[in-house]
N, C-alpha and C. Protein backbone atom coordinates (compact mmCIF):
# COMPACT_ATOMS: atom_id res chain seq x y z
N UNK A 1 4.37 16.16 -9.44
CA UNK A 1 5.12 15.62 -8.36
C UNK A 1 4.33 14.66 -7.51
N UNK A 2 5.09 13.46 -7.24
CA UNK A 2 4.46 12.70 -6.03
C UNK A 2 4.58 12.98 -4.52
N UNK A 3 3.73 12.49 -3.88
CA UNK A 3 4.31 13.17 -2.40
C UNK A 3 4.14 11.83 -1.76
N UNK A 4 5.26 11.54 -1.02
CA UNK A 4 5.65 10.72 0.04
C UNK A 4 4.86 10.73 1.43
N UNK A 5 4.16 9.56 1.65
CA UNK A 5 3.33 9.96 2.97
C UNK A 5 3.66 8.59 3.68
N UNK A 6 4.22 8.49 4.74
CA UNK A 6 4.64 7.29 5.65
C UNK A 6 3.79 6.48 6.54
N UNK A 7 3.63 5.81 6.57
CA UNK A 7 1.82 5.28 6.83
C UNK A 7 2.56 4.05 8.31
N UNK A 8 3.96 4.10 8.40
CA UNK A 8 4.69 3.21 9.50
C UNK A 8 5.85 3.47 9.87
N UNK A 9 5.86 3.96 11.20
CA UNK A 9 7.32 4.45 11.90
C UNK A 9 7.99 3.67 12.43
N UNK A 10 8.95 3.66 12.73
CA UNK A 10 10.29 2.34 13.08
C UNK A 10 9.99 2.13 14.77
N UNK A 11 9.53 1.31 15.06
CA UNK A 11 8.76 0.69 16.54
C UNK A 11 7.54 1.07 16.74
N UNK A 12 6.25 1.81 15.42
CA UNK A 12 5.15 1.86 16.24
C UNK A 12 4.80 0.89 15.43
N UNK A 13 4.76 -0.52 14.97
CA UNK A 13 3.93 -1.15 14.29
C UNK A 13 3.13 -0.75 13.30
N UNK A 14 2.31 -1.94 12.49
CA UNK A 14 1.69 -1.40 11.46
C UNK A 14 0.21 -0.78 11.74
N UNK A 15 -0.16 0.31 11.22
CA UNK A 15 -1.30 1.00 11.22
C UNK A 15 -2.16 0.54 9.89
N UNK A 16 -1.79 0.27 8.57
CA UNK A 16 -2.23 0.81 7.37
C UNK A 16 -2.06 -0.24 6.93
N UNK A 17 -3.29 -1.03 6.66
CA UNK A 17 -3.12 -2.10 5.40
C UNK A 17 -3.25 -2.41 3.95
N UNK A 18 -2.84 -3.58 3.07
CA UNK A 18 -3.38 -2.87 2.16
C UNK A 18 -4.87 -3.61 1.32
N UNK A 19 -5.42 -2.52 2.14
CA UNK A 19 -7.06 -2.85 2.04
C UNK A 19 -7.55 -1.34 1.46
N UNK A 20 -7.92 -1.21 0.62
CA UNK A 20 -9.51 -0.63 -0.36
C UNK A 20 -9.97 0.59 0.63
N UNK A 21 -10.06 0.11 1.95
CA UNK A 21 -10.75 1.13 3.07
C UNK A 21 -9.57 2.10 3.44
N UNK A 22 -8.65 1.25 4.01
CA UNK A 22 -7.63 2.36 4.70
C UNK A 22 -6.45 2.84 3.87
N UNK A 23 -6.60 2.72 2.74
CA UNK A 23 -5.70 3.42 1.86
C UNK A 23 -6.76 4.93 1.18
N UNK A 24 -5.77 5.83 0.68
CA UNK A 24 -6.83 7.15 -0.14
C UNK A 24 -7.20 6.98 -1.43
N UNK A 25 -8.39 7.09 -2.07
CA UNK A 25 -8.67 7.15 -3.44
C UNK A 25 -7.62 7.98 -4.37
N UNK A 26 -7.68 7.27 -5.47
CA UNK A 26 -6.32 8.04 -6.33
C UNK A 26 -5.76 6.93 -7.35
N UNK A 27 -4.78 7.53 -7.18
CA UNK A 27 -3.58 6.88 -8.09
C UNK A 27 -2.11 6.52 -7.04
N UNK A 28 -2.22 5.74 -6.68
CA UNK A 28 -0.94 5.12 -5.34
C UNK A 28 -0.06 4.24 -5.90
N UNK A 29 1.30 4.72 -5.58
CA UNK A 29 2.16 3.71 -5.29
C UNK A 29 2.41 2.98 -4.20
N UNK A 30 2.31 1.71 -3.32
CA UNK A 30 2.20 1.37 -1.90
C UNK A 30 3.62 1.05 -2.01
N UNK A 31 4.63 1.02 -1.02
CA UNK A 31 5.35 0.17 -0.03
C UNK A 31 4.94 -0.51 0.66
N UNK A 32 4.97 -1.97 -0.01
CA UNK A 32 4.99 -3.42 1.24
C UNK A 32 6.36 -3.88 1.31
N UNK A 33 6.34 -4.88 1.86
CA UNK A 33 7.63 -5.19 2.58
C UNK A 33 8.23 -5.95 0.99
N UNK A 34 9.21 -5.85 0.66
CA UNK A 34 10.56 -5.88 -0.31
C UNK A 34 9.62 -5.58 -1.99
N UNK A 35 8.48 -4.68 -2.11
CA UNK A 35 8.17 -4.62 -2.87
C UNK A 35 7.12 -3.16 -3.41
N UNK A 36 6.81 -2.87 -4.10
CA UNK A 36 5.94 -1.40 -4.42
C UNK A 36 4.56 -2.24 -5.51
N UNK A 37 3.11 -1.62 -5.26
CA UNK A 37 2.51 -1.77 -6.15
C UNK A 37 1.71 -1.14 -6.60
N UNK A 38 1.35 -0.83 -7.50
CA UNK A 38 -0.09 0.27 -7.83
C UNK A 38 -0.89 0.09 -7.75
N UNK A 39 -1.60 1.31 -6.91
CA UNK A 39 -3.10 1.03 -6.53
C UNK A 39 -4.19 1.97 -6.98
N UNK A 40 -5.34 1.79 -8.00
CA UNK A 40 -5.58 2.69 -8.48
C UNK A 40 -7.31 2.83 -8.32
N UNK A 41 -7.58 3.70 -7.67
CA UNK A 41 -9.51 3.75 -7.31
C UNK A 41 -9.00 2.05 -6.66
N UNK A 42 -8.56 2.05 -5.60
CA UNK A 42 -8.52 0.47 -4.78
C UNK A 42 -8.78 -0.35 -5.56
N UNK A 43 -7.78 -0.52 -6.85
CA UNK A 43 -7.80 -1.96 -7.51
C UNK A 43 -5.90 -2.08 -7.59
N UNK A 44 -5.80 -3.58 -7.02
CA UNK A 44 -4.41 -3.72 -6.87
C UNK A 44 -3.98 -3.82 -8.55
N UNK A 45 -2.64 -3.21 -9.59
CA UNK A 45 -2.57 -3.59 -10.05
C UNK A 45 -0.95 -3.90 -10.05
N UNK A 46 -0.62 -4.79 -10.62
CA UNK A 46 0.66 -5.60 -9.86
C UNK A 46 0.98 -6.67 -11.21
N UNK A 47 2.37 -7.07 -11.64
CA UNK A 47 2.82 -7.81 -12.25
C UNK A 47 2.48 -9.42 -11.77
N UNK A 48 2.83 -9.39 -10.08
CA UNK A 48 2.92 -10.52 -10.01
C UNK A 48 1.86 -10.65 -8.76
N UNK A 49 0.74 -10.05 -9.41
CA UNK A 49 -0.70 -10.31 -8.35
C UNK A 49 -1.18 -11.45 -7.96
N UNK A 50 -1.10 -11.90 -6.77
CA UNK A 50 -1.55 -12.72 -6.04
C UNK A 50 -2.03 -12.98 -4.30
N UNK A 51 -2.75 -13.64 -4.22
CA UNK A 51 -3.10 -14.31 -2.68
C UNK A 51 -2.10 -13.48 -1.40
N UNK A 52 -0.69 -13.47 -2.11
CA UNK A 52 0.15 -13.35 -1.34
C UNK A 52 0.34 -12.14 -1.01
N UNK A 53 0.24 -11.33 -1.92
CA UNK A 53 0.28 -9.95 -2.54
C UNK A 53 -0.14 -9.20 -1.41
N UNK A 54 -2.00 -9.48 -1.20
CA UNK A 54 -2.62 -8.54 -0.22
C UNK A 54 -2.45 -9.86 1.47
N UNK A 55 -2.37 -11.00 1.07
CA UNK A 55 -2.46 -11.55 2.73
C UNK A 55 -3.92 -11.35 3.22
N UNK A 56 -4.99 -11.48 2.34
CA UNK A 56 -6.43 -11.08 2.89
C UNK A 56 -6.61 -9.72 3.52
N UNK A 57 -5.50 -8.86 3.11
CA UNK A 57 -5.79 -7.64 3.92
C UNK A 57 -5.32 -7.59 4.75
N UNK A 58 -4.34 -8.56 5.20
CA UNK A 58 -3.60 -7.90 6.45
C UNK A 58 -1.97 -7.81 5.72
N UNK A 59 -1.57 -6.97 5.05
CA UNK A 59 -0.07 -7.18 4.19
C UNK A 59 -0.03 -5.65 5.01
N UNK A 60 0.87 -5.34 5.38
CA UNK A 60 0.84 -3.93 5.93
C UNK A 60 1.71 -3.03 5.06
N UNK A 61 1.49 -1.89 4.62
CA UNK A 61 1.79 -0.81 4.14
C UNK A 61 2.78 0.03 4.74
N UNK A 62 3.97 0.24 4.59
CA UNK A 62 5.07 1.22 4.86
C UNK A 62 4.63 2.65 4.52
N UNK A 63 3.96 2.79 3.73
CA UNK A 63 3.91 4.32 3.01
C UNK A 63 3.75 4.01 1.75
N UNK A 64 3.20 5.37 1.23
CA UNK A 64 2.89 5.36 -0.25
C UNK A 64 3.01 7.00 -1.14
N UNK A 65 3.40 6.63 -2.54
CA UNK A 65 3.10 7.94 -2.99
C UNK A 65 2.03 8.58 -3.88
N UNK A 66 1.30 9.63 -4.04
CA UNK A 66 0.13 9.95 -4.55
C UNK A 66 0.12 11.01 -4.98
N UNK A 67 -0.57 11.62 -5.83
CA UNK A 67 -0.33 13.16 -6.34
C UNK A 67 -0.83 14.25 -5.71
């Protein structure tokens, strides 16, 4: 089973980016905004990986799931 962990509540802004540091080691699915990607030992892996993808680290994270 995966477990759902919410990393952004509806008016407190973003906390959690998706950066290497402030995400957990593992095997992750992230929520960014209109999209999900896998993140695995903090390597993005993604169909349509790009620049845009992470935003230099500031793309903010909704939540993610992990085992």
């Amino acid at each position: 089973g995966w477990k759902w962990t919410p990393t952004m509540l509806i008016g407190q802004g973003c906390k959690t980016h998706l950066r290497k540091e402030e995400l957990p080691s593992g095997r992750l699915v992230v929520n960014i905004s209109k999209h999900y990607v896998a993140v695995i030992a903090g390597v993005i892996h993604d169909t349509i990986y790009s620049v845009s993808i992470t935003r230099d680290g500031t793309r903010c994270v909704y939540g993610y799931y992990n085992q």
